[in-house]
PDB file of N, CA and C in Angstrom:
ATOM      1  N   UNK A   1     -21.193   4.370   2.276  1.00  0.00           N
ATOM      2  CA  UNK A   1     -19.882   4.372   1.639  1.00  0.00           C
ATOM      3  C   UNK A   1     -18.852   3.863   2.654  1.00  0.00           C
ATOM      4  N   UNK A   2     -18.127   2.869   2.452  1.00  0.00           N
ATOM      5  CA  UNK A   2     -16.710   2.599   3.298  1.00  0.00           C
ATOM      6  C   UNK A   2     -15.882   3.345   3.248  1.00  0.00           C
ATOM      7  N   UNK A   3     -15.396   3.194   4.461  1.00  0.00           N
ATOM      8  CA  UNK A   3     -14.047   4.153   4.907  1.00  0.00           C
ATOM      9  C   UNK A   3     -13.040   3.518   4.256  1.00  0.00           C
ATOM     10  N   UNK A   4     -11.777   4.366   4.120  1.00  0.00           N
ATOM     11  CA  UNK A   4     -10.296   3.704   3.910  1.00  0.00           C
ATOM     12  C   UNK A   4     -10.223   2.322   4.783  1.00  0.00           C
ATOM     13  N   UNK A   5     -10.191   2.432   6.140  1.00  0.00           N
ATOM     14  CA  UNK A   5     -10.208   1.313   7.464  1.00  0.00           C
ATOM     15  C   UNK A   5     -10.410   0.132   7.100  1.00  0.00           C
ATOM     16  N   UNK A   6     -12.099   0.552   6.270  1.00  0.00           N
ATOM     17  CA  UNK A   6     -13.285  -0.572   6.222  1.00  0.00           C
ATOM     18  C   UNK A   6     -12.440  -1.364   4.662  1.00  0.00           C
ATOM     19  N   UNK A   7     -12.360  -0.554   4.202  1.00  0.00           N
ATOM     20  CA  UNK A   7     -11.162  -1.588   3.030  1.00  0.00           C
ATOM     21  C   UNK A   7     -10.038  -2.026   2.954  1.00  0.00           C
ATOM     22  N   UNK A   8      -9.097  -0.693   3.723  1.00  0.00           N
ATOM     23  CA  UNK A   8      -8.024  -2.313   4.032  1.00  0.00           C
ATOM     24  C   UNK A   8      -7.939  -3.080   4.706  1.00  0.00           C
ATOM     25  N   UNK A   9      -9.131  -3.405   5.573  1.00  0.00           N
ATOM     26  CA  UNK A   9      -9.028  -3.948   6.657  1.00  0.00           C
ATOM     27  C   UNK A   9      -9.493  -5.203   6.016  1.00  0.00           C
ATOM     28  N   UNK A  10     -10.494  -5.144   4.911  1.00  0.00           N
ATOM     29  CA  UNK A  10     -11.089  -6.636   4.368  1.00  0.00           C
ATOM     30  C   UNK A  10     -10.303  -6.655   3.045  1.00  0.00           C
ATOM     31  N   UNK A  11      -9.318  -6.259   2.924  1.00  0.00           N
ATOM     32  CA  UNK A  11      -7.914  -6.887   2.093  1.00  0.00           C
ATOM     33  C   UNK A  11      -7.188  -7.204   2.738  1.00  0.00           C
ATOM     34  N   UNK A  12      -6.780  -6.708   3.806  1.00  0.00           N
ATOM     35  CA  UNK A  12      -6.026  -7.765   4.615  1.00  0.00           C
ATOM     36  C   UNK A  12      -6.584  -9.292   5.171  1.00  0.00           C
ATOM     37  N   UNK A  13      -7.861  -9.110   5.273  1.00  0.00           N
ATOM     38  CA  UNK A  13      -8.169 -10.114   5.640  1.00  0.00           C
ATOM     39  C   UNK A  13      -7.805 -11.093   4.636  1.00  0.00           C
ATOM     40  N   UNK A  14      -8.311 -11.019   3.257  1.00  0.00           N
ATOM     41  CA  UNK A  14      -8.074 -11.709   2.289  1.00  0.00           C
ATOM     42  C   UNK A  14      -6.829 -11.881   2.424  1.00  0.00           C
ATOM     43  N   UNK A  15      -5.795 -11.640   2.765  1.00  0.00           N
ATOM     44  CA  UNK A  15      -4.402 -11.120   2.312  1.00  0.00           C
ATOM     45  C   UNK A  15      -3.886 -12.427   2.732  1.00  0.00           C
ATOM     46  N   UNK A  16      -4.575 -12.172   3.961  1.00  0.00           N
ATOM     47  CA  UNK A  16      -3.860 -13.114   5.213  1.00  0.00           C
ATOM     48  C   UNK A  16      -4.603 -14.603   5.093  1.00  0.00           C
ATOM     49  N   UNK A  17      -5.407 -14.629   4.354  1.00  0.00           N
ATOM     50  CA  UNK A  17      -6.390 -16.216   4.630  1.00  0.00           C
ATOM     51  C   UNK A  17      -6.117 -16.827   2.498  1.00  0.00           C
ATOM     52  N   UNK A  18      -5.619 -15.690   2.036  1.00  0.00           N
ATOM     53  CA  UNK A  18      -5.411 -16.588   0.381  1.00  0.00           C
ATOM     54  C   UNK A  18      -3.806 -16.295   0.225  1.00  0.00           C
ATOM     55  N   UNK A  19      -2.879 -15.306   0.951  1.00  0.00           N
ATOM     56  CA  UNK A  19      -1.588 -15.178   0.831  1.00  0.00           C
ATOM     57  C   UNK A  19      -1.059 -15.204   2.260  1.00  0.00           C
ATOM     58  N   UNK A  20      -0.939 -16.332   3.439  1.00  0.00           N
ATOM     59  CA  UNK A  20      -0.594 -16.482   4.263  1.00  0.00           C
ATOM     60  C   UNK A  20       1.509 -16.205   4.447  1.00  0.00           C
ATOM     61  N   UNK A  21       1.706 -16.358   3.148  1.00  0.00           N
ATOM     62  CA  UNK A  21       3.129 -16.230   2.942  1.00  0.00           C
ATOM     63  C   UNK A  21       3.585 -15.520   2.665  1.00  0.00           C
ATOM     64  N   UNK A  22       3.029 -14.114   2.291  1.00  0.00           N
ATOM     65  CA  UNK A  22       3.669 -13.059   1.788  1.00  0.00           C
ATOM     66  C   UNK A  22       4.119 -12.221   2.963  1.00  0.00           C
ATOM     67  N   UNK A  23       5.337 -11.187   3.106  1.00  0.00           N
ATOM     68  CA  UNK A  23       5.488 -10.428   4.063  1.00  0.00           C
ATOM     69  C   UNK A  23       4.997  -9.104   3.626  1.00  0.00           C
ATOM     70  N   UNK A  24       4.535  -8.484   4.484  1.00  0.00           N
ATOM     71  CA  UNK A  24       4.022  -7.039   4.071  1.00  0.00           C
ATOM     72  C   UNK A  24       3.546  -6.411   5.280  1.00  0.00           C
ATOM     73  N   UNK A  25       3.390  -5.106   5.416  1.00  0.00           N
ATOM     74  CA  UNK A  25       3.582  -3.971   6.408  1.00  0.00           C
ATOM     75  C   UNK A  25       2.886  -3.069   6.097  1.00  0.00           C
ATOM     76  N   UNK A  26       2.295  -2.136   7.029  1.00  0.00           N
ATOM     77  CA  UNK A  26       1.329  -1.041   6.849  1.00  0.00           C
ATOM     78  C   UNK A  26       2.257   0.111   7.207  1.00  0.00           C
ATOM     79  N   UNK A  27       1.551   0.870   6.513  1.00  0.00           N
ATOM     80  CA  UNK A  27       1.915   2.458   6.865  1.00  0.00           C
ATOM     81  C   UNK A  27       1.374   3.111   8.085  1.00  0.00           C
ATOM     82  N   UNK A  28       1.997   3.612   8.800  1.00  0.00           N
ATOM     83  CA  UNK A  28       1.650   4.110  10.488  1.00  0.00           C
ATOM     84  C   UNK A  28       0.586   5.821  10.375  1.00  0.00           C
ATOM     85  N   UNK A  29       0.493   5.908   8.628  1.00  0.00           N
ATOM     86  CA  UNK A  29      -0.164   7.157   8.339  1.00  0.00           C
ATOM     87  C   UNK A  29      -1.890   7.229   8.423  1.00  0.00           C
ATOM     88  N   UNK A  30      -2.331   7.946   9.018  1.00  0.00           N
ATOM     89  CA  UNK A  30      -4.286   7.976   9.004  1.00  0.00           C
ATOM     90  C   UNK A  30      -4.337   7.016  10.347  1.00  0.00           C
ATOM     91  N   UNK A  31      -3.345   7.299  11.617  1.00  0.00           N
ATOM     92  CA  UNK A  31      -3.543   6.918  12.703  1.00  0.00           C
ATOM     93  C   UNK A  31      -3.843   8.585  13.694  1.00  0.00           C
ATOM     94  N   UNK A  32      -4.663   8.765  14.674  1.00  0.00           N
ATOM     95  CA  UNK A  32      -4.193   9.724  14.921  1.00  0.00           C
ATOM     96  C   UNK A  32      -3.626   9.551  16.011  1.00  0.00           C
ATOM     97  N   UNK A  33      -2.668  10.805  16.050  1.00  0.00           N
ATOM     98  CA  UNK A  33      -1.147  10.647  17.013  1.00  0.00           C
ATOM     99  C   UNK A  33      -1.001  12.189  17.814  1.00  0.00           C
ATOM    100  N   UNK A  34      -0.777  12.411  19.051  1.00  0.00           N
ATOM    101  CA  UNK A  34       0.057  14.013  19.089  1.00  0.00           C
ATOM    102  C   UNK A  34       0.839  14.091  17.934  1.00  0.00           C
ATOM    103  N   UNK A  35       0.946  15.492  18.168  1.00  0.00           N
ATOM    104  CA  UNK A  35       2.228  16.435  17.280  1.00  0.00           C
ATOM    105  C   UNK A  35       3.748  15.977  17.845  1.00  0.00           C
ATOM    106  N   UNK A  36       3.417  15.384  19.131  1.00  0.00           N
ATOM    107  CA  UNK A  36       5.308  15.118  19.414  1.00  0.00           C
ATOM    108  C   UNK A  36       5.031  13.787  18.985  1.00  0.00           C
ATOM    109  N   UNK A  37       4.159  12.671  18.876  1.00  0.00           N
ATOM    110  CA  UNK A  37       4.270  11.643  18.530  1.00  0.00           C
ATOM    111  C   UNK A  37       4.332  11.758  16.526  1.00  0.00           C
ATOM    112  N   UNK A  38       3.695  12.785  16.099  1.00  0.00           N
ATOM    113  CA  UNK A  38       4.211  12.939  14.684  1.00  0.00           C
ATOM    114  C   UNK A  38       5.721  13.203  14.172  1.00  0.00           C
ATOM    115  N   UNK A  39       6.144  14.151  15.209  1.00  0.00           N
ATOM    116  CA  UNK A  39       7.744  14.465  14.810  1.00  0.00           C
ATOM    117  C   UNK A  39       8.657  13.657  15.286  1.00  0.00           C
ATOM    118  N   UNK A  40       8.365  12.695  16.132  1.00  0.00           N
ATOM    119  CA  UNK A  40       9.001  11.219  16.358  1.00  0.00           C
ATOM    120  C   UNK A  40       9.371  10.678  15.485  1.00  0.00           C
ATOM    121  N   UNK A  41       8.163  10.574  14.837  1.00  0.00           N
ATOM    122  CA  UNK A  41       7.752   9.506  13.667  1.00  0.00           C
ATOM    123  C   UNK A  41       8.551   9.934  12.317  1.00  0.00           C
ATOM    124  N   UNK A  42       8.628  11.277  12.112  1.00  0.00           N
ATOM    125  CA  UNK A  42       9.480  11.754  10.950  1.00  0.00           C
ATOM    126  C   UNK A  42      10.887  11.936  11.247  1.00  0.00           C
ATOM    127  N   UNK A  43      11.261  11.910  12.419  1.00  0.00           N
ATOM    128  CA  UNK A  43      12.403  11.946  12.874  1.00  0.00           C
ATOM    129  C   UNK A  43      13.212  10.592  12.531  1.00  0.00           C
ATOM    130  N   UNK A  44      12.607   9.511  13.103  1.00  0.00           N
ATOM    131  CA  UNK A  44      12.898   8.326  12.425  1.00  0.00           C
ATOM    132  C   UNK A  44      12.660   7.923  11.330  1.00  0.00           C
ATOM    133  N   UNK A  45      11.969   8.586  10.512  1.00  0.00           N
ATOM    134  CA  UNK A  45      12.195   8.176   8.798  1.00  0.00           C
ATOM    135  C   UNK A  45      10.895   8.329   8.544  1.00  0.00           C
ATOM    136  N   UNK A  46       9.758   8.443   8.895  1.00  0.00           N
ATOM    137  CA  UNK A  46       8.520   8.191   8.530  1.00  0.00           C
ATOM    138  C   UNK A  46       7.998   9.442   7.326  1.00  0.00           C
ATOM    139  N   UNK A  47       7.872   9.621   5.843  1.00  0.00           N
ATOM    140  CA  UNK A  47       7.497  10.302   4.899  1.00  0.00           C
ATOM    141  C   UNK A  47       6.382  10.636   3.774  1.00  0.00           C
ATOM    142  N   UNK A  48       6.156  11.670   4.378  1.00  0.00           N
ATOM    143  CA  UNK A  48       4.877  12.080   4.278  1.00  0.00           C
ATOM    144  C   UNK A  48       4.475  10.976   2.650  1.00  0.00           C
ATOM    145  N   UNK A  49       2.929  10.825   2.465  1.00  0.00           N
ATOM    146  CA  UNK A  49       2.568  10.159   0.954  1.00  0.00           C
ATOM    147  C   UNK A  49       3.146   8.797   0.863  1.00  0.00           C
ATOM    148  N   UNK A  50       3.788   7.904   2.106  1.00  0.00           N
ATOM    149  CA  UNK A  50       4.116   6.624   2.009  1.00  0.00           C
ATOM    150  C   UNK A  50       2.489   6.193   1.972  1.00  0.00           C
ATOM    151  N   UNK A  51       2.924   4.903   1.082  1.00  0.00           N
ATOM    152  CA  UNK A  51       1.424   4.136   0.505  1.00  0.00           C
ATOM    153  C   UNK A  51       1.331   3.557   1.793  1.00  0.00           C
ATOM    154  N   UNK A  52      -0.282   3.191   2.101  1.00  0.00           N
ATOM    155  CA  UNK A  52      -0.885   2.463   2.988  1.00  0.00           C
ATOM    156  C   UNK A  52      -0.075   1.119   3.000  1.00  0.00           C
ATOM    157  N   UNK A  53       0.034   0.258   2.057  1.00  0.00           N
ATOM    158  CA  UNK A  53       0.556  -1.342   2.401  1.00  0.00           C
ATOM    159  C   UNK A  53       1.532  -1.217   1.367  1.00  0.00           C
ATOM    160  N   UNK A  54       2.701  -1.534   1.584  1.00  0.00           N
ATOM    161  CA  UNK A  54       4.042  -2.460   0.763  1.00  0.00           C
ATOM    162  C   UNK A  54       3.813  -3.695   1.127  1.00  0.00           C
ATOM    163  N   UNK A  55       3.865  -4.613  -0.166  1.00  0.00           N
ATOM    164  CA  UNK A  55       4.180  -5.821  -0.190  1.00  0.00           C
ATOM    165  C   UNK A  55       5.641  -6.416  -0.637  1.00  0.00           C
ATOM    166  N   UNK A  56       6.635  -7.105   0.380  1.00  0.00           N
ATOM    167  CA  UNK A  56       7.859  -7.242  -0.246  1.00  0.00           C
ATOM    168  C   UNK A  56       7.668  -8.626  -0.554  1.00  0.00           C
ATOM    169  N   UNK A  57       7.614  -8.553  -2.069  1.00  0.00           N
ATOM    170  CA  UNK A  57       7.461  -9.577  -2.756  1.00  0.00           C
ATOM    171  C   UNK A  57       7.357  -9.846  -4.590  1.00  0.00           C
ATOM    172  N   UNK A  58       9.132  -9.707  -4.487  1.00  0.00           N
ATOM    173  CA  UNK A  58       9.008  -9.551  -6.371  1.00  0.00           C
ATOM    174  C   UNK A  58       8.330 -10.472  -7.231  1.00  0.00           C
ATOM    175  N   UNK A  59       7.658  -9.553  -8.413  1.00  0.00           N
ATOM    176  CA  UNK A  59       7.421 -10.672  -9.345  1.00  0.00           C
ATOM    177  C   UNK A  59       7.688 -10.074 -10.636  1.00  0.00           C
ATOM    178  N   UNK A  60       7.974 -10.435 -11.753  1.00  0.00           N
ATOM    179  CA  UNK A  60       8.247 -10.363 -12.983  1.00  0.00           C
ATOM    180  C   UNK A  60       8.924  -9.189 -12.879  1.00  0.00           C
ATOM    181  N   UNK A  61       9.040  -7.921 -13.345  1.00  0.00           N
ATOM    182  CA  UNK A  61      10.245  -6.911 -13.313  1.00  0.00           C
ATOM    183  C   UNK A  61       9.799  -5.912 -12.078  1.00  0.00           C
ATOM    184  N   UNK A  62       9.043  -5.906 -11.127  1.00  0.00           N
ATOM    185  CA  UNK A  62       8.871  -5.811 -10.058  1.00  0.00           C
ATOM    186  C   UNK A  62       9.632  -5.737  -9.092  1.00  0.00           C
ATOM    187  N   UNK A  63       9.625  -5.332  -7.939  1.00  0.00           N
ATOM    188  CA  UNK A  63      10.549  -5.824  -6.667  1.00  0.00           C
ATOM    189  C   UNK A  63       9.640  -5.835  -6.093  1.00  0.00           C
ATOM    190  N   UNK A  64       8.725  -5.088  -5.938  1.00  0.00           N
ATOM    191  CA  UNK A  64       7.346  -5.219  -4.953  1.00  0.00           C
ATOM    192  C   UNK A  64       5.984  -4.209  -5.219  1.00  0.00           C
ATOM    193  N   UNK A  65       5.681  -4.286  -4.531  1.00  0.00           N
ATOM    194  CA  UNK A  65       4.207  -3.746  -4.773  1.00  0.00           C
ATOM    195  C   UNK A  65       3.578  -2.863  -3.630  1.00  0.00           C
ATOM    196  N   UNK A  66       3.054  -1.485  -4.438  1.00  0.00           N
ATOM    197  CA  UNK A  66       2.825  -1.056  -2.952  1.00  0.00           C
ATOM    198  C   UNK A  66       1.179  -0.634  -3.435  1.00  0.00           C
ATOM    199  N   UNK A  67       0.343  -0.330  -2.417  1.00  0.00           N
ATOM    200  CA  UNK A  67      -1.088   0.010  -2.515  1.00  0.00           C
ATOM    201  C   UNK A  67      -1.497   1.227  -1.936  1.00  0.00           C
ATOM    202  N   UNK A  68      -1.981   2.293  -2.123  1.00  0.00           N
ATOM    203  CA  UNK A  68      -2.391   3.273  -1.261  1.00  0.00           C
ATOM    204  C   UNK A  68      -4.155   3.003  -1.431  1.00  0.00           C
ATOM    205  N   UNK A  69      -4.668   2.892  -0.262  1.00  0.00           N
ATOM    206  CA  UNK A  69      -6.429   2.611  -0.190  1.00  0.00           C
ATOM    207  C   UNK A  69      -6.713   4.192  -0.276  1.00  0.00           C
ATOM    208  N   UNK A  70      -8.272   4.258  -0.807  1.00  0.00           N
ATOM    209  CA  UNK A  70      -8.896   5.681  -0.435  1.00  0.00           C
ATOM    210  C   UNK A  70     -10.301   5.294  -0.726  1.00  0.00           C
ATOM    211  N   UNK A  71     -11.298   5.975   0.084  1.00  0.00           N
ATOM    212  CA  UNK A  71     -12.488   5.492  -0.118  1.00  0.00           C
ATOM    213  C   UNK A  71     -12.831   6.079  -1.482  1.00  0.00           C
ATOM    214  N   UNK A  72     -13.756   5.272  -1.690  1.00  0.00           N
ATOM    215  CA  UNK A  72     -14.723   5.662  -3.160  1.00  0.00           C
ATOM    216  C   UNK A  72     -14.727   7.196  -3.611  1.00  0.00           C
ATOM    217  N   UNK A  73     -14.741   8.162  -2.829  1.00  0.00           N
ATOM    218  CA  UNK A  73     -14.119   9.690  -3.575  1.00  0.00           C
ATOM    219  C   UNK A  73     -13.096  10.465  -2.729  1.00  0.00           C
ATOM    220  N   UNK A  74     -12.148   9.382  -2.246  1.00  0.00           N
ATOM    221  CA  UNK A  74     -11.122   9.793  -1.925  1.00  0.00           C
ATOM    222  C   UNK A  74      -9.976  10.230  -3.212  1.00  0.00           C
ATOM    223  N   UNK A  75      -9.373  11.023  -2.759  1.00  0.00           N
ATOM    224  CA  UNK A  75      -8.262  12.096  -3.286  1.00  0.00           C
ATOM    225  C   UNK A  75      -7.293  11.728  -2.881  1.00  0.00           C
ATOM    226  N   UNK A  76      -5.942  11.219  -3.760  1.00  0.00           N
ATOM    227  CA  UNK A  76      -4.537  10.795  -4.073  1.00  0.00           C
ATOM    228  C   UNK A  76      -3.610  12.438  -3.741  1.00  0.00           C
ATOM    229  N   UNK A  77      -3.019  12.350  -2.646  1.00  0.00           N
ATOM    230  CA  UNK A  77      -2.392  14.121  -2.375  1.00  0.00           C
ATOM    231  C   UNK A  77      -1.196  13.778  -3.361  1.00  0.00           C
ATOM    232  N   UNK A  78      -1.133  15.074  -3.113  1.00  0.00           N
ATOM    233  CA  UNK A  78       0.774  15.544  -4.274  1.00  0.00           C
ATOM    234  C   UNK A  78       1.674  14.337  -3.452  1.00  0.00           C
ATOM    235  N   UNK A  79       1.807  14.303  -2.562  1.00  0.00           N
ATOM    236  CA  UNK A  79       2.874  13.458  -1.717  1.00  0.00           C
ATOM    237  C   UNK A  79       2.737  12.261  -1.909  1.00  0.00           C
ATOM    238  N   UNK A  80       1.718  11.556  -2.133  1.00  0.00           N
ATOM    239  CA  UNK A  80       1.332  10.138  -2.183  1.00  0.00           C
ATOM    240  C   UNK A  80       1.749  10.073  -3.503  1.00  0.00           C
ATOM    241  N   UNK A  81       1.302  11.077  -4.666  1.00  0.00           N
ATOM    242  CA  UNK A  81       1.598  10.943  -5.603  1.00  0.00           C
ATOM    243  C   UNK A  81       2.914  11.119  -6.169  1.00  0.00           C
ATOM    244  N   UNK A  82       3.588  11.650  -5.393  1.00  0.00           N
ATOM    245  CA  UNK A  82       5.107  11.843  -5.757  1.00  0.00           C
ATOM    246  C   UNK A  82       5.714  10.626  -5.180  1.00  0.00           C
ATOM    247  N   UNK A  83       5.176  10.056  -4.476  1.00  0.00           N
ATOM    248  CA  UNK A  83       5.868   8.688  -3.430  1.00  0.00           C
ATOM    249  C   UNK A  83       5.636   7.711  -4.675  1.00  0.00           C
ATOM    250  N   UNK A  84       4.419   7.273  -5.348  1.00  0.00           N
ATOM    251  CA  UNK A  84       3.870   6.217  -6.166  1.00  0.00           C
ATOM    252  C   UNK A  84       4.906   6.233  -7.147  1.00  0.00           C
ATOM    253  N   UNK A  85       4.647   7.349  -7.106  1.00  0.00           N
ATOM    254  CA  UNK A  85       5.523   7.549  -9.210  1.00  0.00           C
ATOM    255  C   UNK A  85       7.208   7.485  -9.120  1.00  0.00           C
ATOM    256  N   UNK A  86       7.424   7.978  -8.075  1.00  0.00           N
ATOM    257  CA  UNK A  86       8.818   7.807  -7.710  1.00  0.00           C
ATOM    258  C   UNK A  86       9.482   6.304  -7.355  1.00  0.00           C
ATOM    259  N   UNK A  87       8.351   5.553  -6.713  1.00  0.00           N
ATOM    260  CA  UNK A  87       8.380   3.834  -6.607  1.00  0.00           C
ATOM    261  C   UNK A  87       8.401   3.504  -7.575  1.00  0.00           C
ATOM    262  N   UNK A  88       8.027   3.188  -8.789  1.00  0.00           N
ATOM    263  CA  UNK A  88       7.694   2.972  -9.679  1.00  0.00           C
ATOM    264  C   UNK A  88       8.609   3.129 -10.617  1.00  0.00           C
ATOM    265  N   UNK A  89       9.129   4.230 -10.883  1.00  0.00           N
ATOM    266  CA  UNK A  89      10.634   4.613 -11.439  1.00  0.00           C
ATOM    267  C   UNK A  89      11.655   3.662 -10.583  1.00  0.00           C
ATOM    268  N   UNK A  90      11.327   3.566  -9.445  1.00  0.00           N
ATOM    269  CA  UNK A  90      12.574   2.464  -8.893  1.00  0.00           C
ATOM    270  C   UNK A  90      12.167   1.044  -9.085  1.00  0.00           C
ATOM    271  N   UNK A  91      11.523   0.752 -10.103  1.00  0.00           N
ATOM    272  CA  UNK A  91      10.982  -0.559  -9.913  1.00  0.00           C
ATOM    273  C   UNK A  91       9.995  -1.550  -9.564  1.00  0.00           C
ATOM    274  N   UNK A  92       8.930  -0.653  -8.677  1.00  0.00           N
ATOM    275  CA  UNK A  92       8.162  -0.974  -7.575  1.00  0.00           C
ATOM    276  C   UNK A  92       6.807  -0.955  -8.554  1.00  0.00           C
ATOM    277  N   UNK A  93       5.821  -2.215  -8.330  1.00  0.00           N
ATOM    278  CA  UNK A  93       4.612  -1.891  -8.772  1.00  0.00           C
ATOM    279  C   UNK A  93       3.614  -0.912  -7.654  1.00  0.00           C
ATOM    280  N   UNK A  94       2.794  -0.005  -8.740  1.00  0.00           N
ATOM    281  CA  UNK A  94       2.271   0.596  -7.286  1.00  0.00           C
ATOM    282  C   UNK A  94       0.783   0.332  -8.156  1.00  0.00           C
ATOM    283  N   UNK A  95      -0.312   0.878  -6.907  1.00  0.00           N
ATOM    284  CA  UNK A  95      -1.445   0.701  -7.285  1.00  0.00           C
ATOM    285  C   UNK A  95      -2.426   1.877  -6.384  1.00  0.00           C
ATOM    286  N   UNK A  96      -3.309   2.333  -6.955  1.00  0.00           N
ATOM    287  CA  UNK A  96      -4.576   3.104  -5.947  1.00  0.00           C
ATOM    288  C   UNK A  96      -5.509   2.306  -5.938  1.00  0.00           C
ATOM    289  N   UNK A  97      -6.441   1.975  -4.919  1.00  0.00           N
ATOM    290  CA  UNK A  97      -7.266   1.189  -4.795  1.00  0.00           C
ATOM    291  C   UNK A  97      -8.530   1.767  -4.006  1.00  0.00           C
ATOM    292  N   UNK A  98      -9.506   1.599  -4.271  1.00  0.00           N
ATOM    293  CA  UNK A  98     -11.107   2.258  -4.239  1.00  0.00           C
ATOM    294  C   UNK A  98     -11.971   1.499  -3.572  1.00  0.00           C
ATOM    295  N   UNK A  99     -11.713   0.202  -3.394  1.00  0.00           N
ATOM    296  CA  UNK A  99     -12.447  -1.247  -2.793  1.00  0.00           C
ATOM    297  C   UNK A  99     -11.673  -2.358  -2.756  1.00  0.00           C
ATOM    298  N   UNK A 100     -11.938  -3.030  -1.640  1.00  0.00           N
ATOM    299  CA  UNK A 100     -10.959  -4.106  -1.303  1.00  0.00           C
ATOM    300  C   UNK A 100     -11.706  -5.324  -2.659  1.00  0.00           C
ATOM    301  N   UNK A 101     -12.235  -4.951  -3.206  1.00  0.00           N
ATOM    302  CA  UNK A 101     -12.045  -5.971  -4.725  1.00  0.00           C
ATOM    303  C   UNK A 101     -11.375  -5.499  -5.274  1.00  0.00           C
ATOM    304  N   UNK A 102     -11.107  -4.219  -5.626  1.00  0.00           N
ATOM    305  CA  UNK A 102     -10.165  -3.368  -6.528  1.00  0.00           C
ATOM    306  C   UNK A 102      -8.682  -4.121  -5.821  1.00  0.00           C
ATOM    307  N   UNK A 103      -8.636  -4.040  -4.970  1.00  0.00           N
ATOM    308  CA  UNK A 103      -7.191  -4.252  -4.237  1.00  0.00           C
ATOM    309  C   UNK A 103      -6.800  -5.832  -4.527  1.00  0.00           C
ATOM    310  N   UNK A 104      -7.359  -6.430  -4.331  1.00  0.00           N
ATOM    311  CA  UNK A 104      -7.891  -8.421  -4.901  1.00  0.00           C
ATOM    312  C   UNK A 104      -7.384  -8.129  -6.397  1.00  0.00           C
ATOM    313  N   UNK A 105      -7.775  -7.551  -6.948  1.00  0.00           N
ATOM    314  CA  UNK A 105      -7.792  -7.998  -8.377  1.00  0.00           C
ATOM    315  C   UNK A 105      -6.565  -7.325  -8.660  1.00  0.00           C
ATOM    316  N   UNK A 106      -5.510  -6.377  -8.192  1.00  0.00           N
ATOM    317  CA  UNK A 106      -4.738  -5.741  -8.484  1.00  0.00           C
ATOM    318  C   UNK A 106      -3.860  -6.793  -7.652  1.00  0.00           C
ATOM    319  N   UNK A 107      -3.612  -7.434  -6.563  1.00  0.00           N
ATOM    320  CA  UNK A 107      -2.897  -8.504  -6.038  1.00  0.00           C
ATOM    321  C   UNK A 107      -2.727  -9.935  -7.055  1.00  0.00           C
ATOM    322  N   UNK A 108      -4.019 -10.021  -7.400  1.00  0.00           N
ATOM    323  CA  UNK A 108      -4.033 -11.020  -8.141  1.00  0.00           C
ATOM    324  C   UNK A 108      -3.625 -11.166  -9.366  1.00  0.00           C
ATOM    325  N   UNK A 109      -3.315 -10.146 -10.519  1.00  0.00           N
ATOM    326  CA  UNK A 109      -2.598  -9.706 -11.209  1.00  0.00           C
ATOM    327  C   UNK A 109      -0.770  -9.703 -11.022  1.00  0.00           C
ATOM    328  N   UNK A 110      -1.086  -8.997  -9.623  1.00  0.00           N
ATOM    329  CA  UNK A 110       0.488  -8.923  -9.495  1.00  0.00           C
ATOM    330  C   UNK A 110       1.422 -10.335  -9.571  1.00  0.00           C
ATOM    331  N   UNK A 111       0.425 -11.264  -8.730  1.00  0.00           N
ATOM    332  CA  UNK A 111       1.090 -12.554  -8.193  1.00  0.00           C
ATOM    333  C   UNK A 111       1.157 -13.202  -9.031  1.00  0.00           C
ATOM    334  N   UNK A 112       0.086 -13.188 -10.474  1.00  0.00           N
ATOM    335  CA  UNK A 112       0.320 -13.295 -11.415  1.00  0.00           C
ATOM    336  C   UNK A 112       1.808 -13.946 -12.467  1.00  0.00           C
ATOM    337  N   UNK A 113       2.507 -13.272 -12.102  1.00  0.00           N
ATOM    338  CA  UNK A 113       3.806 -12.240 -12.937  1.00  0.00           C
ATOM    339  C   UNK A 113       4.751 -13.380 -12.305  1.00  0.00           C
ATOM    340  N   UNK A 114       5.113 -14.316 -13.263  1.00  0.00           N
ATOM    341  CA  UNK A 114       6.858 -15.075 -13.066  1.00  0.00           C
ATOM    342  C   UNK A 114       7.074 -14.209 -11.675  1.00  0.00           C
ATOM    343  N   UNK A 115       7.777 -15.237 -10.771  1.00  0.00           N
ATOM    344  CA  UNK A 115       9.041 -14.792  -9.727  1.00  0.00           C
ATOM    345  C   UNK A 115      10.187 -14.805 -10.482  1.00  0.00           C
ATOM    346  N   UNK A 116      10.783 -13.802 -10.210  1.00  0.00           N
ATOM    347  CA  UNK A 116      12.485 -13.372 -10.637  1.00  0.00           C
ATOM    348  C   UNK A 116      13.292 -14.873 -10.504  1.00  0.00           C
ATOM    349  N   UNK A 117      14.020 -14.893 -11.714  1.00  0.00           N
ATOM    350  CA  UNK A 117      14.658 -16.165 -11.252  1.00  0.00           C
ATOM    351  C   UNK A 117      16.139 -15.990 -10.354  1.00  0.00           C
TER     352      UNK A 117
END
């Protein structure tokens, strides 16, 4: 079974070799860190259940797109889930993703979608 790692790591790859133009950023969460390097991190803004990858890049009523990875019987926490649904109400496409094909085909969909004129 793949790890979280092992999948976003081969969506990014894709990311970067079929969407060389898109900007997008990872989440600094499922690194491990000290406890003073955690309260750093929340000190400056960092909140708990932020998705693994935002993509800033609107398309059709969109502003962007965000992804949280989890392996094949990985578990979506209250926080992630309050982060998704709360994006989403602001506009934001969100997505859970299980395999970096799952993640492909949910990109590919997205990009899909008219750019905002």
């Amino acid at each position: 079974m793949k790890n979280e790692y092992a999948i976003q790591s081969a969506f990014i790859r894709y990311l970067e070799l079929m969407h060389p133009e898109l900007l997008y950023t990872i989440s600094p969460a499922g690194f491990i860190m000290s406890a003073g390097m955690a309260m750093k991190m929340r000190r400056m803004g960092y909140r708990k259940g932020t998705p693994d990858l935002t993509i800033y890049e609107p398309r059709g009523e969109y502003h962007g797109l965000f992804i949280e990875f989890k392996n094949p019987k990985g578990v979506v926490s209250e926080q992630q889930r309050r982060f998704l649904d709360q994006a989403f109400d602001l506009g934001y496409a969100t997505a859970v993703c299980y395999s970096a094909d799952e993640a492909i085909k949910v990109l590919t969909e997205y990009m899909s979608r008219r750019t905002p004129a």
